[in-house]
Each structure stands twice: as structure tokens, then as C-alpha cells.
Protein backbone atom coordinates (compact mmCIF):
# COMPACT_ATOMS: atom_id res chain seq x y z
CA UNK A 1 -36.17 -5.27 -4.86
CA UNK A 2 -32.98 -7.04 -4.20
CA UNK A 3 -31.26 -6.11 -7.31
CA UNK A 4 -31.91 -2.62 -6.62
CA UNK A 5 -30.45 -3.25 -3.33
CA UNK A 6 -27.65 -4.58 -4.93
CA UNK A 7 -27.05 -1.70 -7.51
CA UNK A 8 -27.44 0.93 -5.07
CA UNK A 9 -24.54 -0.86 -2.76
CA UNK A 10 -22.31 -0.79 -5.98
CA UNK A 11 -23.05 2.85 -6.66
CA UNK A 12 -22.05 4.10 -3.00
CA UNK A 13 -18.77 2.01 -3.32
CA UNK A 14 -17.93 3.02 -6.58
CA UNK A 15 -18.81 6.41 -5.09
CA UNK A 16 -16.66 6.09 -2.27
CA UNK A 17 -14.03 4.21 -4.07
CA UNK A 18 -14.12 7.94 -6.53
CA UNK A 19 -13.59 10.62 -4.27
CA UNK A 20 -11.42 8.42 -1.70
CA UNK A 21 -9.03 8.05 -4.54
CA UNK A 22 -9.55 12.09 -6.07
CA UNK A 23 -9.32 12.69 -2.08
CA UNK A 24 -5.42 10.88 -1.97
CA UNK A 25 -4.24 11.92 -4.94
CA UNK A 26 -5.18 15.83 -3.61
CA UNK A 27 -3.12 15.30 -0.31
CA UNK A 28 -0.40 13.53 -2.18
CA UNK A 29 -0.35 15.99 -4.41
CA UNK A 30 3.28 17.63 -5.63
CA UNK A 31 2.26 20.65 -7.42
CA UNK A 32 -0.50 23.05 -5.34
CA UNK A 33 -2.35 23.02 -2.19
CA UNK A 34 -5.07 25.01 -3.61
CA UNK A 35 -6.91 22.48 -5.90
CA UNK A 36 -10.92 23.89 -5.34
CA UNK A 37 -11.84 20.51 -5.84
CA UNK A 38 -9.76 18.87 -3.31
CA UNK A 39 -9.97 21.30 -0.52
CA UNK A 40 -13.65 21.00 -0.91
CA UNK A 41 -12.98 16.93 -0.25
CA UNK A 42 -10.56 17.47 2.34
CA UNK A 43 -13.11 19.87 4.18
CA UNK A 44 -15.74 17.28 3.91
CA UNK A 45 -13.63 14.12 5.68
CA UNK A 46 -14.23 13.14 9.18
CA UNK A 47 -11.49 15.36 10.96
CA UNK A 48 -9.20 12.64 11.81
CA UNK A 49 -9.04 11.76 8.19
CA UNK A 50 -8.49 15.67 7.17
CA UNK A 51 -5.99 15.82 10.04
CA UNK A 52 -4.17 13.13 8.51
CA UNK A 53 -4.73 14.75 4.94
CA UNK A 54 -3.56 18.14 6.28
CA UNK A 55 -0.35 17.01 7.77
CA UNK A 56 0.61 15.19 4.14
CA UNK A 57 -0.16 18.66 2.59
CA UNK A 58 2.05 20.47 5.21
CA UNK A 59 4.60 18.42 4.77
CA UNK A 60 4.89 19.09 0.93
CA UNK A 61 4.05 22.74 1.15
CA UNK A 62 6.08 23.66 4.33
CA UNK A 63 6.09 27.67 3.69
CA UNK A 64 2.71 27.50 2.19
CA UNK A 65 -0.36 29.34 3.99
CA UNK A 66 -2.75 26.08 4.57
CA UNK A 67 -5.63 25.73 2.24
CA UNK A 68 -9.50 25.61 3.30
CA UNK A 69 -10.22 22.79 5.43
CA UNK A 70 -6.43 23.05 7.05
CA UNK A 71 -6.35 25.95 8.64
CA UNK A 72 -6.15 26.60 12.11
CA UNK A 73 -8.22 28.78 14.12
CA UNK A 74 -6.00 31.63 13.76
CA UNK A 75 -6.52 31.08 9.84
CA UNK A 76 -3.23 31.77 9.06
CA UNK A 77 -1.68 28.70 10.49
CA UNK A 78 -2.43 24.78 9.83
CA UNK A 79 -4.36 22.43 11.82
């Protein structure tokens, strides 16, 4: 039962440890806002987190129309 324990604790933060890093590398990203796979992650953060993540992507892609997860209620401006 404990080593179970154990390997289950590793999977989650190897999980985490994943899509934290695919989740960076998206918001740091020089090339396109769109990525399906990282506006899907950004969408799924705690809002302060995609707040933060949105403002990085804004302030790469200044004339760009924010992606899913960024946009403001309007939907044409970001968050």
C-alpha cells in the first residue's frame, strides 16, 4: 500500500512537472498564440496563473486578437 502511495505521488508530479513546463513554453512562446494545445492549458490554469500567462502572450503578440482562454468579455479584446 505504501509503494503505491508512493508511485501515485511521482505520477501527479511528473504530471504536473509535464504540462507546467508544455504550459511555459506556450506563453513564452515566439512564434503563434494559437497553439490548440496550449490554449487548451492556458484555459485550464487557475485564473491568476492564466492572467499571468495571458499578459506574457500579449506582450509578444501585441496586434494579435487574444487566443481562447485570453479573451475578454467583449471577445475581441484580452483579459
Amino acid at each position: 500500500m505504501h509503494r503505491a502511495a508512493r508511485t501515485f505521488l511521482i505520477v501527479i508530479i511528473a504530471g504536473v512537472i509535464l504540462f507546467g513546463q508544455r504550459w511555459y513554453s506556450y506563453v513564452t512562446n515566439k512564434t503563434s498564440p494559437y497553439d490548440e494545445a496550449g490554449m487548451e492549458l492556458n484555459s485550464a490554469m487557475p485564473l491568476p496563473i492564466r492572467k499571468w500567462g495571458c499578459d506574457k502572450l500579449h506582450e509578444t503578440f501585441t496586434n494579435a486578437l487574444p487566443p481562447n482562454g485570453c479573451r475578454a468579455e467583449d471577445g475581441k479584446s484580452w483579459m
